[in-house]
N, C-alpha and C. Protein backbone atom coordinates (compact mmCIF):
# COMPACT_ATOMS: atom_id res chain seq x y z
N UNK A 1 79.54 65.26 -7.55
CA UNK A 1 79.96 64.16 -8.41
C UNK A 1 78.74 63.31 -8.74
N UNK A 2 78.67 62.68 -10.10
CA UNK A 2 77.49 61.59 -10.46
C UNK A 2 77.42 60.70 -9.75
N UNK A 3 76.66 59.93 -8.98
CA UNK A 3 76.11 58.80 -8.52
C UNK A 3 77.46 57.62 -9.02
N UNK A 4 76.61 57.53 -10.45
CA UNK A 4 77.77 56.50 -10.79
C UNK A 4 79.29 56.25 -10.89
N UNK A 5 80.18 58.18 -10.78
CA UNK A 5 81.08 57.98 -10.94
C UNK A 5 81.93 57.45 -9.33
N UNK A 6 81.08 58.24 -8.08
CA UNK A 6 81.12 57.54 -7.01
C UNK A 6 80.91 55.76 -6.61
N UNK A 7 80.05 55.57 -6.91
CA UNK A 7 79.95 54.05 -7.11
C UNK A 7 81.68 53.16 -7.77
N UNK A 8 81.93 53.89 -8.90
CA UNK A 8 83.17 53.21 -9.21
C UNK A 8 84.38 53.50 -8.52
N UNK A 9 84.53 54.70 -8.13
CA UNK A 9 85.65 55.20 -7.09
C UNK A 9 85.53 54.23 -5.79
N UNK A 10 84.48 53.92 -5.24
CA UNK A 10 84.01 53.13 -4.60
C UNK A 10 84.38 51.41 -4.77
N UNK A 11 83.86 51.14 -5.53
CA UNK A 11 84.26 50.05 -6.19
C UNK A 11 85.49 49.54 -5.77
N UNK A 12 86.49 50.69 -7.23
CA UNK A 12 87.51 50.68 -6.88
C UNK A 12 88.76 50.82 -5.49
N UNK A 13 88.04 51.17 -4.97
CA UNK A 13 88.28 51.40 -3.27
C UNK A 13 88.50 49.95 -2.65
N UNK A 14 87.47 49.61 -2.86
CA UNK A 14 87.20 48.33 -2.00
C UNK A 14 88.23 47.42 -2.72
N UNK A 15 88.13 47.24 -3.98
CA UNK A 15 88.81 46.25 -4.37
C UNK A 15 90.35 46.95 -3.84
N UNK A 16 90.92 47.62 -4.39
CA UNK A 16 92.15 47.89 -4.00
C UNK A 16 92.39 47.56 -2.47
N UNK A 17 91.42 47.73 -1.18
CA UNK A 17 91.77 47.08 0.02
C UNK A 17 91.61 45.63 0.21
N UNK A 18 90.58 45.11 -0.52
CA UNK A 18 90.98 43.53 -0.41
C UNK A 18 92.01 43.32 -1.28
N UNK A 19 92.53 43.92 -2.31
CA UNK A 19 93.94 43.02 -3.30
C UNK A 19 95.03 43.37 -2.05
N UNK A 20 95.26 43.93 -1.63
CA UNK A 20 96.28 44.80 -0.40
C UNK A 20 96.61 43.87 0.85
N UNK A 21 94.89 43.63 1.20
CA UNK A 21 95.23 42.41 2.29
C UNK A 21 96.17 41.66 2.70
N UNK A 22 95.97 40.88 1.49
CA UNK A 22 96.31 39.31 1.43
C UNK A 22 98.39 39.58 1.02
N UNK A 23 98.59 40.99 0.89
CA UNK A 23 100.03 41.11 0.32
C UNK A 23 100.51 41.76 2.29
N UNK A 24 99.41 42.25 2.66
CA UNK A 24 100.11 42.73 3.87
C UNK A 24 100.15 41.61 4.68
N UNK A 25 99.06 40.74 4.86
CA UNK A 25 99.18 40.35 5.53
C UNK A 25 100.54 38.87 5.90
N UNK A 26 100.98 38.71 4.27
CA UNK A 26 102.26 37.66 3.61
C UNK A 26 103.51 38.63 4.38
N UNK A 27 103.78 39.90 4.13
CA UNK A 27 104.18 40.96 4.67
C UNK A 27 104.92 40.48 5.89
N UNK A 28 103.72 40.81 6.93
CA UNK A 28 103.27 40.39 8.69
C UNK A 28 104.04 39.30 8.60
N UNK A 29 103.43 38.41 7.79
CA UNK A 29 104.06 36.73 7.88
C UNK A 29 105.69 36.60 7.88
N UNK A 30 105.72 37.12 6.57
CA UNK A 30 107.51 36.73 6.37
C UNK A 30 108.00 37.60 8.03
N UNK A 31 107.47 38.86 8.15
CA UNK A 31 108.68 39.37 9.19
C UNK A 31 108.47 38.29 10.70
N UNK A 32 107.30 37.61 11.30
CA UNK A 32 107.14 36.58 12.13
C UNK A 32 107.90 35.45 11.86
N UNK A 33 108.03 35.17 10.59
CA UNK A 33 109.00 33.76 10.30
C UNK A 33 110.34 34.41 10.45
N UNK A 34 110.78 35.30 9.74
CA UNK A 34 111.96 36.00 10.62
C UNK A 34 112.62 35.89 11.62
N UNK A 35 111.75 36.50 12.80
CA UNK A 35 111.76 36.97 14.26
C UNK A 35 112.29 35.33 14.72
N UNK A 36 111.68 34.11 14.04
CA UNK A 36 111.72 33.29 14.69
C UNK A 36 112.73 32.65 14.45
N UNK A 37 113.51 33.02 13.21
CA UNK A 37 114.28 32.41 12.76
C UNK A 37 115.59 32.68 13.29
N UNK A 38 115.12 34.10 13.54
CA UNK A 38 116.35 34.98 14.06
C UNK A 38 117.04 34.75 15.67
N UNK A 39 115.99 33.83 16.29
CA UNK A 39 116.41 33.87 18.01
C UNK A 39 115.66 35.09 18.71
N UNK A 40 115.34 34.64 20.25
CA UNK A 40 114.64 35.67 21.28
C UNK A 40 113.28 35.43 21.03
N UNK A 41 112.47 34.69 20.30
CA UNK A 41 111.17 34.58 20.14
C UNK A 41 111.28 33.46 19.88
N UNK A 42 110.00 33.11 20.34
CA UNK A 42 109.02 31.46 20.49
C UNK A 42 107.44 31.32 19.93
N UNK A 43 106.98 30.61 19.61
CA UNK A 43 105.76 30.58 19.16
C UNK A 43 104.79 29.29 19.89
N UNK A 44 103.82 29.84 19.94
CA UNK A 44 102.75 29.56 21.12
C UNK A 44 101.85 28.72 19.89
N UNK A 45 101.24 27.28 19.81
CA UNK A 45 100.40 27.02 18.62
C UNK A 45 98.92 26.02 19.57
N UNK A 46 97.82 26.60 19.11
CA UNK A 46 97.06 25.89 19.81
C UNK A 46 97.06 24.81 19.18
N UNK A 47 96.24 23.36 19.69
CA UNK A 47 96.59 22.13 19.19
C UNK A 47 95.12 22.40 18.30
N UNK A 48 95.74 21.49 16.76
CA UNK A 48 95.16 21.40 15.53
C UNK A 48 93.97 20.77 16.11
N UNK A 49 93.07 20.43 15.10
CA UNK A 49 91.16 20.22 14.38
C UNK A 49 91.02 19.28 15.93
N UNK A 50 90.17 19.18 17.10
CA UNK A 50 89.77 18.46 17.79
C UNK A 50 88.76 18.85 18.29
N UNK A 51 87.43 18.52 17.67
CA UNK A 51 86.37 18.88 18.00
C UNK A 51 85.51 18.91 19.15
N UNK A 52 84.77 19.88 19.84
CA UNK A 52 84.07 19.70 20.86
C UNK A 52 85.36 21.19 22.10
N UNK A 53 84.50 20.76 23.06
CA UNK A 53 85.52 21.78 24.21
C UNK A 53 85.65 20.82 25.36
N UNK A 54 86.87 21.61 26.27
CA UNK A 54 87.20 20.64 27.49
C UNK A 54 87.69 19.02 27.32
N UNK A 55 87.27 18.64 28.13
CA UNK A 55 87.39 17.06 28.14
C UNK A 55 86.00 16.22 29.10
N UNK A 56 86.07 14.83 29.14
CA UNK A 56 85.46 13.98 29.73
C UNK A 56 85.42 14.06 31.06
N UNK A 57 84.59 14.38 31.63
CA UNK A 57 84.72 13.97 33.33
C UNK A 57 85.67 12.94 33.62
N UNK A 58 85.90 11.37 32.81
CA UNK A 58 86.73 10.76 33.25
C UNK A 58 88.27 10.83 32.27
N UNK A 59 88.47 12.42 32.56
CA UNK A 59 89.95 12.31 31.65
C UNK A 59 91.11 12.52 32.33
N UNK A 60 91.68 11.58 31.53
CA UNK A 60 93.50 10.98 32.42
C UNK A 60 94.63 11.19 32.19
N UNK A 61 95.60 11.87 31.85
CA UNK A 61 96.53 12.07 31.26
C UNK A 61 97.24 11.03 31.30
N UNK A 62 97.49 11.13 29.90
CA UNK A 62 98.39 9.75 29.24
C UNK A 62 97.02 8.58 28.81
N UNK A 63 96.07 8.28 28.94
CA UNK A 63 95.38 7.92 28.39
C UNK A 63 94.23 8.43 27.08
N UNK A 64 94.41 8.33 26.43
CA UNK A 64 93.84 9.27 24.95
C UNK A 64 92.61 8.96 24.92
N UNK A 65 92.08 8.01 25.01
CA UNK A 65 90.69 7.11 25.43
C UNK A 65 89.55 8.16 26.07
N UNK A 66 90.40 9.12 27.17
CA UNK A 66 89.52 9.63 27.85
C UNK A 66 89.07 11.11 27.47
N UNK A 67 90.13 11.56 26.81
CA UNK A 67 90.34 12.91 26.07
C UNK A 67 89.67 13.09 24.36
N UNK A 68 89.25 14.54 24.59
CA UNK A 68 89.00 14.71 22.80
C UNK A 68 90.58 14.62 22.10
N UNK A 69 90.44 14.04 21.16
CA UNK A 69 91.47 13.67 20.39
C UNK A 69 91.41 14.77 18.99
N UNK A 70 92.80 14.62 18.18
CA UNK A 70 92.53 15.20 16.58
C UNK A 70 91.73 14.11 15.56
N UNK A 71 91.27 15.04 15.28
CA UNK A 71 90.90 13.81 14.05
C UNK A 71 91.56 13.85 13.04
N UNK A 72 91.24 13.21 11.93
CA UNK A 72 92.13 13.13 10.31
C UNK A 72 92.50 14.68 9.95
N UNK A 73 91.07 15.48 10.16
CA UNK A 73 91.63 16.92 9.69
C UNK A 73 92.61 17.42 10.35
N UNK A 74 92.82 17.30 11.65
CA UNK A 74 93.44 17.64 13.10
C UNK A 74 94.56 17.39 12.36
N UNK A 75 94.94 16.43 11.85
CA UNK A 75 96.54 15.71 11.89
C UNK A 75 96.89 16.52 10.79
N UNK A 76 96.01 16.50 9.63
CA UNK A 76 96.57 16.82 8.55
C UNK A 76 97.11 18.92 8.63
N UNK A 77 96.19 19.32 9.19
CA UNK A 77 96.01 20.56 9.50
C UNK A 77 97.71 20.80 10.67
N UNK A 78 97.61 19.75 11.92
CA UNK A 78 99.47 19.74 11.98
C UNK A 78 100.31 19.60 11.02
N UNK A 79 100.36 18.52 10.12
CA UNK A 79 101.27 18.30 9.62
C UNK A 79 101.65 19.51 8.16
N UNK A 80 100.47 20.25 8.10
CA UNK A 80 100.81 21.45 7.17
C UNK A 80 101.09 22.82 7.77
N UNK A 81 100.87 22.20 9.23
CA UNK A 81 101.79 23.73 10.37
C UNK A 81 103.56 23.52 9.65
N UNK A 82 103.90 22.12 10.30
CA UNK A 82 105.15 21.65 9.90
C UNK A 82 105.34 22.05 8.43
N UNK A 83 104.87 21.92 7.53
CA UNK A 83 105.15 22.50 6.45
C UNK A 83 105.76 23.87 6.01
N UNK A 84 105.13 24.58 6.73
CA UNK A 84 105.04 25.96 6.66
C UNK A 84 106.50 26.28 7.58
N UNK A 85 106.78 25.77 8.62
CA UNK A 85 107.82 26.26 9.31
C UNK A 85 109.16 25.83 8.09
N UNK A 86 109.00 24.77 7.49
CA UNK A 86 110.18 24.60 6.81
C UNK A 86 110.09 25.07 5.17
N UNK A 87 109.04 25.65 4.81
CA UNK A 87 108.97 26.56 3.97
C UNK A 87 109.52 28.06 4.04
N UNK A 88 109.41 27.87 5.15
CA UNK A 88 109.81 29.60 5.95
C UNK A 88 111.23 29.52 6.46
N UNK A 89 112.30 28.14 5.82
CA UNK A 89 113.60 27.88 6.51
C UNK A 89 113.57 27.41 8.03
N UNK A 90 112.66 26.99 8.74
CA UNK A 90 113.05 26.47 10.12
C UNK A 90 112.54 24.77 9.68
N UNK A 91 113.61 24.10 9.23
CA UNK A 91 113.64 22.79 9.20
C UNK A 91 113.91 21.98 10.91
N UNK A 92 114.11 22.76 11.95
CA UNK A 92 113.92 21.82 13.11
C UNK A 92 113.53 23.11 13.91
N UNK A 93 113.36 22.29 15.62
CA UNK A 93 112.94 23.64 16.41
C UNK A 93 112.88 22.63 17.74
N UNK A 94 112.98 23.55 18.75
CA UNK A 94 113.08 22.69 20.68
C UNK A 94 111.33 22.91 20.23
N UNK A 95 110.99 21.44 20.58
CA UNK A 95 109.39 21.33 20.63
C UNK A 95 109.04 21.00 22.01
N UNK A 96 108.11 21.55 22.65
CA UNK A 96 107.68 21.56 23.97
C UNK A 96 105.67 21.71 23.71
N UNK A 97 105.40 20.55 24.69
CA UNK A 97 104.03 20.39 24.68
C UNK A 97 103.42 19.79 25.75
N UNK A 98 101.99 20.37 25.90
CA UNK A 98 101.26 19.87 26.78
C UNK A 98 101.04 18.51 27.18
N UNK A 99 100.76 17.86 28.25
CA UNK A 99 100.46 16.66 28.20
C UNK A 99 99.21 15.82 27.66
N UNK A 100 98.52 17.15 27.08
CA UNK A 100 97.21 16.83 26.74
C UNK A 100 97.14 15.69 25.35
N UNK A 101 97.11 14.79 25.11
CA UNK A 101 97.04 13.85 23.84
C UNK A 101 97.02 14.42 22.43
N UNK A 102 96.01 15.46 22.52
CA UNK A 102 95.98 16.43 21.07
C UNK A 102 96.74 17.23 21.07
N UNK A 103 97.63 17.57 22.02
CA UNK A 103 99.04 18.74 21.92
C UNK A 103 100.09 18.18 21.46
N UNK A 104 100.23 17.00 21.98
CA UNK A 104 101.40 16.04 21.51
C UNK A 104 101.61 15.42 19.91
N UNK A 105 99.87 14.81 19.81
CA UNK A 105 100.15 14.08 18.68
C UNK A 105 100.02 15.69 17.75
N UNK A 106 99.58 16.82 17.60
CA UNK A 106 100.23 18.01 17.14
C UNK A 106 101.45 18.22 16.73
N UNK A 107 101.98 17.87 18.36
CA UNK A 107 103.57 18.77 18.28
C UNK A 107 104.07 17.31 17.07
N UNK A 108 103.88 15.93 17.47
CA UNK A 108 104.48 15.20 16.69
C UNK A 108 104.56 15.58 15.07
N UNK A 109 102.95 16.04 14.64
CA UNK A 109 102.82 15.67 12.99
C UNK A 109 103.49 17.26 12.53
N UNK A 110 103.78 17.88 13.70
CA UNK A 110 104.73 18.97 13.06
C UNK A 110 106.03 18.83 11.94
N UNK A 111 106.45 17.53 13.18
CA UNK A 111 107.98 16.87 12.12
C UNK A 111 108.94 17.86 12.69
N UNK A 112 109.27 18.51 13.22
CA UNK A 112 110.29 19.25 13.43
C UNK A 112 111.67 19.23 14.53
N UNK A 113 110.78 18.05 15.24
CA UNK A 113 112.00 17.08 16.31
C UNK A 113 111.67 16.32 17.59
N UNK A 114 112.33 16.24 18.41
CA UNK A 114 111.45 15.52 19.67
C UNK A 114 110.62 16.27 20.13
N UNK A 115 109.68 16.01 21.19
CA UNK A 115 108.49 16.63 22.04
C UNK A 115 108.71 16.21 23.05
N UNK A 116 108.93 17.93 23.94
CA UNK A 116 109.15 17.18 25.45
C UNK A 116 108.00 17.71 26.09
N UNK A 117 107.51 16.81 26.69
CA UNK A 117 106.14 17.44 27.80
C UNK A 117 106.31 18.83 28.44
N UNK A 118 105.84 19.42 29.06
CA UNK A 118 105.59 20.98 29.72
C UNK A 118 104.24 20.20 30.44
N UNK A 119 104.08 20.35 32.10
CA UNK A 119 103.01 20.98 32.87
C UNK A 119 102.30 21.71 33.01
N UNK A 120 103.14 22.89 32.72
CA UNK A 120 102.98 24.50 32.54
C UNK A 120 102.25 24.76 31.15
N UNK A 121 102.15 23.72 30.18
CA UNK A 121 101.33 23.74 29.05
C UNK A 121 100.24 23.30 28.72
N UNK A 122 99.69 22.46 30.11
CA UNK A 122 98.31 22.24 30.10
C UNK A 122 97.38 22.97 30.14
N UNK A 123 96.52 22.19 29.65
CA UNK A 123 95.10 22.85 29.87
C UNK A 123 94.69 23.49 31.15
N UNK A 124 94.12 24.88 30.53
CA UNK A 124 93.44 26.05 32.14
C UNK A 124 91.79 26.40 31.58
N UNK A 125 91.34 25.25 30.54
CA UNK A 125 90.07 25.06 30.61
C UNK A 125 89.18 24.83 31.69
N UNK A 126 88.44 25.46 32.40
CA UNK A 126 87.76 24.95 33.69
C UNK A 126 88.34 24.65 34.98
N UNK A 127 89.97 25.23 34.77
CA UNK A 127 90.80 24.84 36.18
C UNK A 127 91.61 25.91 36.38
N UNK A 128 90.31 27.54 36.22
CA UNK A 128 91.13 28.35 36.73
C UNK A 128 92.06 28.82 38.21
N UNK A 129 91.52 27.80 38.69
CA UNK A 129 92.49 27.82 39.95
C UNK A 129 94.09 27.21 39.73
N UNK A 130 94.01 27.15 38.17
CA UNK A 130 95.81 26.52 38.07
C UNK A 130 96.34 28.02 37.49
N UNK A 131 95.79 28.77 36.86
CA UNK A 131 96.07 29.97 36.41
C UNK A 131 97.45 30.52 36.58
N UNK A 132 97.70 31.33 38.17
CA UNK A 132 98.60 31.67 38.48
C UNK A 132 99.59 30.43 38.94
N UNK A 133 99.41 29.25 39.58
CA UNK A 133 100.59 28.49 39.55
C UNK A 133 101.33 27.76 38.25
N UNK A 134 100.43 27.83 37.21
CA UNK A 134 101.00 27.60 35.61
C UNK A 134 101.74 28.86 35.16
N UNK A 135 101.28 30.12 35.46
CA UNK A 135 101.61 31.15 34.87
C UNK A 135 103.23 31.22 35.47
N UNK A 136 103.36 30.91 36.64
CA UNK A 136 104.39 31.38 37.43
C UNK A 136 105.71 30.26 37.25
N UNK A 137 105.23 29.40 36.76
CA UNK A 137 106.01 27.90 36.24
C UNK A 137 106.81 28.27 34.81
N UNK A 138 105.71 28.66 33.93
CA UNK A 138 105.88 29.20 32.48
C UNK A 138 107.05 30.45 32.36
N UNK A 139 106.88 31.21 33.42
CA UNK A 139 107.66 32.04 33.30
C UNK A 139 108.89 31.95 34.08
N UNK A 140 109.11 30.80 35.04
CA UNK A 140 110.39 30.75 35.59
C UNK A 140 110.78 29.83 34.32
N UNK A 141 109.99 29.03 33.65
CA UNK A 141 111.02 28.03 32.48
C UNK A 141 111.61 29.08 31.62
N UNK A 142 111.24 30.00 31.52
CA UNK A 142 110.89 30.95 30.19
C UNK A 142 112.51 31.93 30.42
N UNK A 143 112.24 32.44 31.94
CA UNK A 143 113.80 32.83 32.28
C UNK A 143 114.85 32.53 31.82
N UNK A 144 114.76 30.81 31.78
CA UNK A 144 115.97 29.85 31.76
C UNK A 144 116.17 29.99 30.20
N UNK A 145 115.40 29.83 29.34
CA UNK A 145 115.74 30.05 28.42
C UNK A 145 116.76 30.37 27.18
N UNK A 146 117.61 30.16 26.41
CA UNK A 146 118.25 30.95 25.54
C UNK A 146 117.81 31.40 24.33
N UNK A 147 116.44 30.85 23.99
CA UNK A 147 115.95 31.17 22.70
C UNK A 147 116.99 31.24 21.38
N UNK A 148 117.83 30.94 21.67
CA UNK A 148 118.83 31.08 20.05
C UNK A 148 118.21 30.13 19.22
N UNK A 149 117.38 29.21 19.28
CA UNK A 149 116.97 28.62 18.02
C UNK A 149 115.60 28.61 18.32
N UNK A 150 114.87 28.47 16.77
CA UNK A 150 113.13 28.20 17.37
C UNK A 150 112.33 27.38 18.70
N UNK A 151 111.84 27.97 19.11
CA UNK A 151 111.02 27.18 20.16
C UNK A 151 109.51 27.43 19.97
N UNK A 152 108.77 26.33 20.01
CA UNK A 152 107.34 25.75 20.06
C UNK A 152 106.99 25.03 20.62
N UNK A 153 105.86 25.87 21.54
CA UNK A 153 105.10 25.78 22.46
C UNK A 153 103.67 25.36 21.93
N UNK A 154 103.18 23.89 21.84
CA UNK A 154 101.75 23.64 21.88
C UNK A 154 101.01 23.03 22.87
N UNK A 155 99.84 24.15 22.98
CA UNK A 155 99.32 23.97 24.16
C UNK A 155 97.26 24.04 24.07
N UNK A 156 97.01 25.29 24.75
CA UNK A 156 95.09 24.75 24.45
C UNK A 156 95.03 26.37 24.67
N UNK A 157 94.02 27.08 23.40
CA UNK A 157 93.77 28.21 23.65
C UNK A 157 93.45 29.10 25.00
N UNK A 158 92.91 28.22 26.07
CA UNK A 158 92.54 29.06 27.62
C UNK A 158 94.13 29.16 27.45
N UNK A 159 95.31 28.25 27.93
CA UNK A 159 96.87 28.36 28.34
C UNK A 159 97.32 29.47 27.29
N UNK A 160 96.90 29.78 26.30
CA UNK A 160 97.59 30.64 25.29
C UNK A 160 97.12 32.02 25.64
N UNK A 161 95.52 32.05 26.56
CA UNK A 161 94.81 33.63 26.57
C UNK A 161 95.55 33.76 27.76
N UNK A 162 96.10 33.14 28.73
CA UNK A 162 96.42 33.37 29.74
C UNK A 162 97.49 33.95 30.13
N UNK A 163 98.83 33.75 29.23
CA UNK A 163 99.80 33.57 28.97
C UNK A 163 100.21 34.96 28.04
N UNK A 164 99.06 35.23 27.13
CA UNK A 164 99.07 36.12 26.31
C UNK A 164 97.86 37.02 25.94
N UNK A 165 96.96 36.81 26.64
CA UNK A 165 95.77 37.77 26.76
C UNK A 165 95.45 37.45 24.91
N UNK A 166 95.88 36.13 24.12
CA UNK A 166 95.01 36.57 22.99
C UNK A 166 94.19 35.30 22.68
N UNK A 167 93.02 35.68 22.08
CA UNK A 167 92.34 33.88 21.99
C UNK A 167 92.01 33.40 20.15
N UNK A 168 92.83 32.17 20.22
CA UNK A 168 93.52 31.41 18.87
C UNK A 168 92.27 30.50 18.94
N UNK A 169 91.91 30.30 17.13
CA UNK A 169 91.77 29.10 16.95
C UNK A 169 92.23 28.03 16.72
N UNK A 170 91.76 26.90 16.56
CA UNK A 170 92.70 25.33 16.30
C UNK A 170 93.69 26.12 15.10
N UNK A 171 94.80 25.13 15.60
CA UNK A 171 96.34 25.28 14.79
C UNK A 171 96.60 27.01 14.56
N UNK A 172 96.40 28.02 15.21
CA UNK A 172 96.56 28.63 15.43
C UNK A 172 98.31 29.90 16.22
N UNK A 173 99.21 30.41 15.57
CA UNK A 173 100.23 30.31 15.86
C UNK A 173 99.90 31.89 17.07
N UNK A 174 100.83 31.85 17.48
CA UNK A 174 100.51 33.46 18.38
C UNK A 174 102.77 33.29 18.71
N UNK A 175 103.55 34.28 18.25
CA UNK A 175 104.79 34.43 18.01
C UNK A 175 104.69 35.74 18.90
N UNK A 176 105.43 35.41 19.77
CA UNK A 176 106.32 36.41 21.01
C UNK A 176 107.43 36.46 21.05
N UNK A 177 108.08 37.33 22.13
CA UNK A 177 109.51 37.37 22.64
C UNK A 177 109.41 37.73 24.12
N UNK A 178 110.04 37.30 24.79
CA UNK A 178 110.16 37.21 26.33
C UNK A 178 110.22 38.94 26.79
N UNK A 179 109.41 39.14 27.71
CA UNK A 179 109.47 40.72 28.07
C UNK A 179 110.48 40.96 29.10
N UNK A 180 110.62 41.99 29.62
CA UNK A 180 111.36 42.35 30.18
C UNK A 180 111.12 42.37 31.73
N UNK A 181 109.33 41.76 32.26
CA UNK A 181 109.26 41.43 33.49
C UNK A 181 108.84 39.93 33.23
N UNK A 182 109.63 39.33 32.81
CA UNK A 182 109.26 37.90 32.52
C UNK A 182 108.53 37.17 31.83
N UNK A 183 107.56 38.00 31.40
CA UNK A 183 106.45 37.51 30.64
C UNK A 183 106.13 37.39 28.87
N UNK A 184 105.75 37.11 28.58
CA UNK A 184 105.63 37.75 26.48
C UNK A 184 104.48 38.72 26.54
N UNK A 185 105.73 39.23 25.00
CA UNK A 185 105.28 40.39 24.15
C UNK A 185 104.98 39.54 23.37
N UNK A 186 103.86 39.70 22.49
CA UNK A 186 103.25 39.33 21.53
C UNK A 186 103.72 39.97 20.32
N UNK A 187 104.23 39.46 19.23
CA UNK A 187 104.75 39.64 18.32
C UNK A 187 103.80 40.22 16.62
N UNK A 188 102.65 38.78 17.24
CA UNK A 188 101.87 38.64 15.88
C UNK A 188 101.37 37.19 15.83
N UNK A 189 100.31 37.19 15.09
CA UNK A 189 100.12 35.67 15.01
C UNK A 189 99.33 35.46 13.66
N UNK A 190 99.98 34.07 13.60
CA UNK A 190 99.83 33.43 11.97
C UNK A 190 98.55 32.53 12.18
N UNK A 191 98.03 32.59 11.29
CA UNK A 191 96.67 31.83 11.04
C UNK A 191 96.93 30.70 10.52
N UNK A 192 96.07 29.72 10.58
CA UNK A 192 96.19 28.64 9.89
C UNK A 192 95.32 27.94 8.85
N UNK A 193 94.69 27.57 8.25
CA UNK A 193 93.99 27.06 7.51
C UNK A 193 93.34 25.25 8.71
């Protein structure tokens, strides 16, 4: 074959897998908004834009002062998570969050209902010695469970790799369903802007 007519087959190649992408990957999406809509699955969201890692040597829970916080992008970047869930038909959902300041004011600019603290949703940044007694907390709550309506879980990417062996960036969704030895199956996870 000519040089050039390869080059365009080529071409054409490529383009046809990036136009494809962006339809599979809407695809992926709708069937995750689904799953969630449907009951038996929960979604895991790391907390939105808060720059830097860890926290302050002198950080306190319940004091925000001492913790990295969201900033303007942070909030806004929640509050267009919330968007998206009620674009996708989940106008409310059981919200559950870390005690960490940027999980909360997260779960808040979601909009999607109250926020009740979780232990088991803190941070396992630098305190891998909480590992297995978080893990083992998470999954006796997780038992109890009925999942018949959405549930969201925001928490801090270490608690999300731990939990789920996958590592999210800020506002980041990761959608499971409870396994069958207690733990999550990973479903899929939605990106965020």
């Amino acid at each position: 074959m000519p040089r050039r007519v390869l080059q365009v087959l080529a071409a054409g190649l490529v383009a046809g897998l990036l136009a494809a992408a962006p339809g599979s990957a809407l695809a992926s999406n709708a069937k995750l908004w689904a799953a969630l809509r449907a009951g038996g699955h929960l979604v895991l969201i790391r907390h939105a834009i808060a720059p830097g890692t860890g926290d302050p040597e002198n950080f306190t829970i319940g004091d925000c002062s001492t913790q990295r916080n969201l900033t303007q992008d942070g909030r806004d970047q929640a509050a267009r998570i919330g968007a998206r869930f009620r674009a996708n038909g989940i106008e409310a959902a059981e919200v559950y969050s870390s005690q960490w300041c940027r999980c909360l004011e997260t779960a808040r600019h979601l909009g999607l209902g109250s926020v009740t603290e979780r232990p088991f949703l803190n941070s396992l940044h630098a305190r891998g010695e909480r590992t297995g007694p978080q893990t083992r907390a998470f999954r006796n709550w997780l038992e109890k469970q009925p999942l018949k309506r959405p549930v969201v879980l925001v928490t801090h990417q270490a608690t999300i790799r731990a939990f789920t062996g996958r590592f999210t960036s800020s506002g980041e969704m990761v959608v499971a369903r409870r396994s069958a030895d207690g733990g999550l199956t990973v479903f899929g996870t939605i990106r965020t802007d």
